[in-house]
Structure formats: C-alpha cells, structure tokens
C-alpha atoms as a PDB file:
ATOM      1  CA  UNK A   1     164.867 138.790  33.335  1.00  0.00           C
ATOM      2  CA  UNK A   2     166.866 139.880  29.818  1.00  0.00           C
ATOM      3  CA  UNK A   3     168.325 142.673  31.984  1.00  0.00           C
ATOM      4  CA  UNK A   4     168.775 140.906  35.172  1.00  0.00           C
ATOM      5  CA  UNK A   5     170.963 138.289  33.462  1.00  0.00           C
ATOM      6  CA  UNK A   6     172.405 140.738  31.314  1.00  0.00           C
ATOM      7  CA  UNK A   7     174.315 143.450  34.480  1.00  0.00           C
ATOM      8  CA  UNK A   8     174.641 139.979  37.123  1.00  0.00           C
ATOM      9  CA  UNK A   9     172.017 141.218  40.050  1.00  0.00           C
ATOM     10  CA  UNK A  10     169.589 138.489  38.734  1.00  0.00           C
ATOM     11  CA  UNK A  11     169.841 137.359  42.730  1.00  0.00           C
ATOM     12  CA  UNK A  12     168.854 140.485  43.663  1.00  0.00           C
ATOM     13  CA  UNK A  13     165.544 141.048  41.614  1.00  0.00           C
ATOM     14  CA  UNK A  14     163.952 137.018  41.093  1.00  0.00           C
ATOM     15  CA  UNK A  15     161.428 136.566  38.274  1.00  0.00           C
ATOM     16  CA  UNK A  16     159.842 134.100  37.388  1.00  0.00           C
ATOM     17  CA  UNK A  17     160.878 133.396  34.772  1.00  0.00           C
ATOM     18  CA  UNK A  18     164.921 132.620  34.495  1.00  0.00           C
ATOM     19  CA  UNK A  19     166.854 132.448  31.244  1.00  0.00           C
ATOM     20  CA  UNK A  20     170.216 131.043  33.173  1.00  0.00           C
ATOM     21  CA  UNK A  21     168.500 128.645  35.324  1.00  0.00           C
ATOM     22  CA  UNK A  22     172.021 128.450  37.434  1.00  0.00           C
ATOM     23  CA  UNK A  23     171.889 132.522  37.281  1.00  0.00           C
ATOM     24  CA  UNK A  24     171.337 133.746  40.684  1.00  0.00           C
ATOM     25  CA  UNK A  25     174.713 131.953  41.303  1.00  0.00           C
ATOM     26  CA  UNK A  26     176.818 133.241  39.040  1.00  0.00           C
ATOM     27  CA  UNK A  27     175.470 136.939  39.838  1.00  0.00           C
ATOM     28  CA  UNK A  28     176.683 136.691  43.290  1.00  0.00           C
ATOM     29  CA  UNK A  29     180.296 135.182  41.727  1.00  0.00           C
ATOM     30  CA  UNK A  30     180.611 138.306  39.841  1.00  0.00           C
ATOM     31  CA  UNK A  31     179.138 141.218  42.374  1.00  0.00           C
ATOM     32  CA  UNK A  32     181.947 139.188  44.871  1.00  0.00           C
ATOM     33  CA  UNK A  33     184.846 139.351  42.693  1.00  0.00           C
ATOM     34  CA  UNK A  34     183.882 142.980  41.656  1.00  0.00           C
ATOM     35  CA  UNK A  35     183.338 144.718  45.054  1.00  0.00           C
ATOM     36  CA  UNK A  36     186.658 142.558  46.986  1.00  0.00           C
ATOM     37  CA  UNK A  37     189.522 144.555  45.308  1.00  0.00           C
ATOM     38  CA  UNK A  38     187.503 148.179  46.633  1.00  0.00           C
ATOM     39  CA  UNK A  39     188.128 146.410  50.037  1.00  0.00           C
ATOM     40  CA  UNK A  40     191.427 146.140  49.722  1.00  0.00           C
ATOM     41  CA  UNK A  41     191.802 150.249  49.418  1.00  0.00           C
ATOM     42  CA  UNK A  42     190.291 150.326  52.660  1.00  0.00           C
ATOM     43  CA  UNK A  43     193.138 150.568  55.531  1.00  0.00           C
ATOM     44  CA  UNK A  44     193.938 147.370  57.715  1.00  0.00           C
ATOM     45  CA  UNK A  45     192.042 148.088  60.404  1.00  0.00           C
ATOM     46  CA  UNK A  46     188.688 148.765  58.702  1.00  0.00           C
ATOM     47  CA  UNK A  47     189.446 145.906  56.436  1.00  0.00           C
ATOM     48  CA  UNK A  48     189.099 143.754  59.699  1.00  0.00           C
ATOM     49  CA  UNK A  49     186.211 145.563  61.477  1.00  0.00           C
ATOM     50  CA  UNK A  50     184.431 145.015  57.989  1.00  0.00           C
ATOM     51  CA  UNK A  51     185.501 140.905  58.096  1.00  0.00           C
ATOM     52  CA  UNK A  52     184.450 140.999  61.963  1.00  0.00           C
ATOM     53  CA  UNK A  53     181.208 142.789  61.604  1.00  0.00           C
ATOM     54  CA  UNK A  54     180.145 140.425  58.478  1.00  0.00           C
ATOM     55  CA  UNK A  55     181.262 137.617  60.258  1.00  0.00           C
ATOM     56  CA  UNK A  56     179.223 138.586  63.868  1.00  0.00           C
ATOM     57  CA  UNK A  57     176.090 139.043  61.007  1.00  0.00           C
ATOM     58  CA  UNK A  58     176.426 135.873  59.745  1.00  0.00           C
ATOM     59  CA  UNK A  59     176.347 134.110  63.067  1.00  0.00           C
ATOM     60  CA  UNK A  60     172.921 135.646  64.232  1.00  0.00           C
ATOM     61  CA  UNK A  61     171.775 135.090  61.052  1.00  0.00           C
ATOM     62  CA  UNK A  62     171.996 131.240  61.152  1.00  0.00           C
ATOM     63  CA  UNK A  63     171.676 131.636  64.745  1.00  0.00           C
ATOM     64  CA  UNK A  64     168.268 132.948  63.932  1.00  0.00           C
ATOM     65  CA  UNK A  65     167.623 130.944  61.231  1.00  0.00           C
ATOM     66  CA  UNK A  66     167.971 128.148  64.035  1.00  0.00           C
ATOM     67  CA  UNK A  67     165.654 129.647  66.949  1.00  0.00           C
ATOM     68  CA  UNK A  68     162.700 130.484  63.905  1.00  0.00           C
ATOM     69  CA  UNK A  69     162.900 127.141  62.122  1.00  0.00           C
ATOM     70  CA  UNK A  70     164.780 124.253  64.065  1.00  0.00           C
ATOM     71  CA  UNK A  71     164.217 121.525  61.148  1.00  0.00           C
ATOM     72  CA  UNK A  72     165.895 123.892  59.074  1.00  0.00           C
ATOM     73  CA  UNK A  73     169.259 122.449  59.687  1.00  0.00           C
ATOM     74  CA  UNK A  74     167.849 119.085  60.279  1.00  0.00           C
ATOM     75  CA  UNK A  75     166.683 117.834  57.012  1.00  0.00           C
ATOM     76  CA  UNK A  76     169.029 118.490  53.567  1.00  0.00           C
ATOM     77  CA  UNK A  77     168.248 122.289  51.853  1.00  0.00           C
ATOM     78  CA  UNK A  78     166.398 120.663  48.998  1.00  0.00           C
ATOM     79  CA  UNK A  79     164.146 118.255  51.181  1.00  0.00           C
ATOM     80  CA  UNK A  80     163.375 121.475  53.334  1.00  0.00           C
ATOM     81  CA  UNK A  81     162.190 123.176  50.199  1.00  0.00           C
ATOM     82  CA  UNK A  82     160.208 120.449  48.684  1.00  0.00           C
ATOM     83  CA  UNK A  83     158.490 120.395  52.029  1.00  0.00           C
END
C-alpha cells in the first residue's frame, strides 16, 4: 500500500488496507495529467481517432453496465454499494 501511494497507481493495485483513504482518486488525477501532454505529440488526426475511440468505449461500457445491472443507474452509487 506504502508503494502504491507512494508512484500514484494505488487505483490500479487495491489493498486492503489504504493509507490515503481518498487515494485511488488522486492516482487517477495524476496518471491523467501525466499521460495528456504525450497526446498532444500525437498528430491531429490520431489525436481525434484516440478521443472518438475512448469516447465509443465509454458508451458500451455504461451501455453495458445498463443491460447487466438495470438498478445500477436507478438507485444513488453509494446506496447501490451498501446494497
């Protein structure tokens, strides 16, 4: 957990145990504001085939999300947790 909070992927290797409670949060704050500028050295047109193709994936994932679970988006995130 040390390590995880230490390099920012603490989102992308949970623990139990968490010594930034908020941490998974600001590990995807920093591994965003780290990998956008290498976009930008892409040209244009891949820049937006990148935006399109993330935004397409995003759809069919709540899309799925949707079909899989439909009180998913009917009850708040925290209520659906708590169960």
């Amino acid at each position: 957990s040390l390590v995880g909070s230490l390099f920012f992927v603490e989102n992308l290797f949970p623990s139990l145990t968490k010594i930034v409670p908020v941490g998974w949060s600001l590990a995807i704050e920093v591994q965003f504001y780290v990998l956008i500028p290498f976009l930008f050295l892409l040209p244009v047109p891949v820049i937006f085939r990148v935006l399109w193709t993330l935004l397409a994936l995003t759809i069919a994932i709540r899309f799925g999300l949707l079909l899989l679970n439909p009180d998913f988006y009917r009850v708040s995130p925290l209520a659906y947790l708590i169960g």
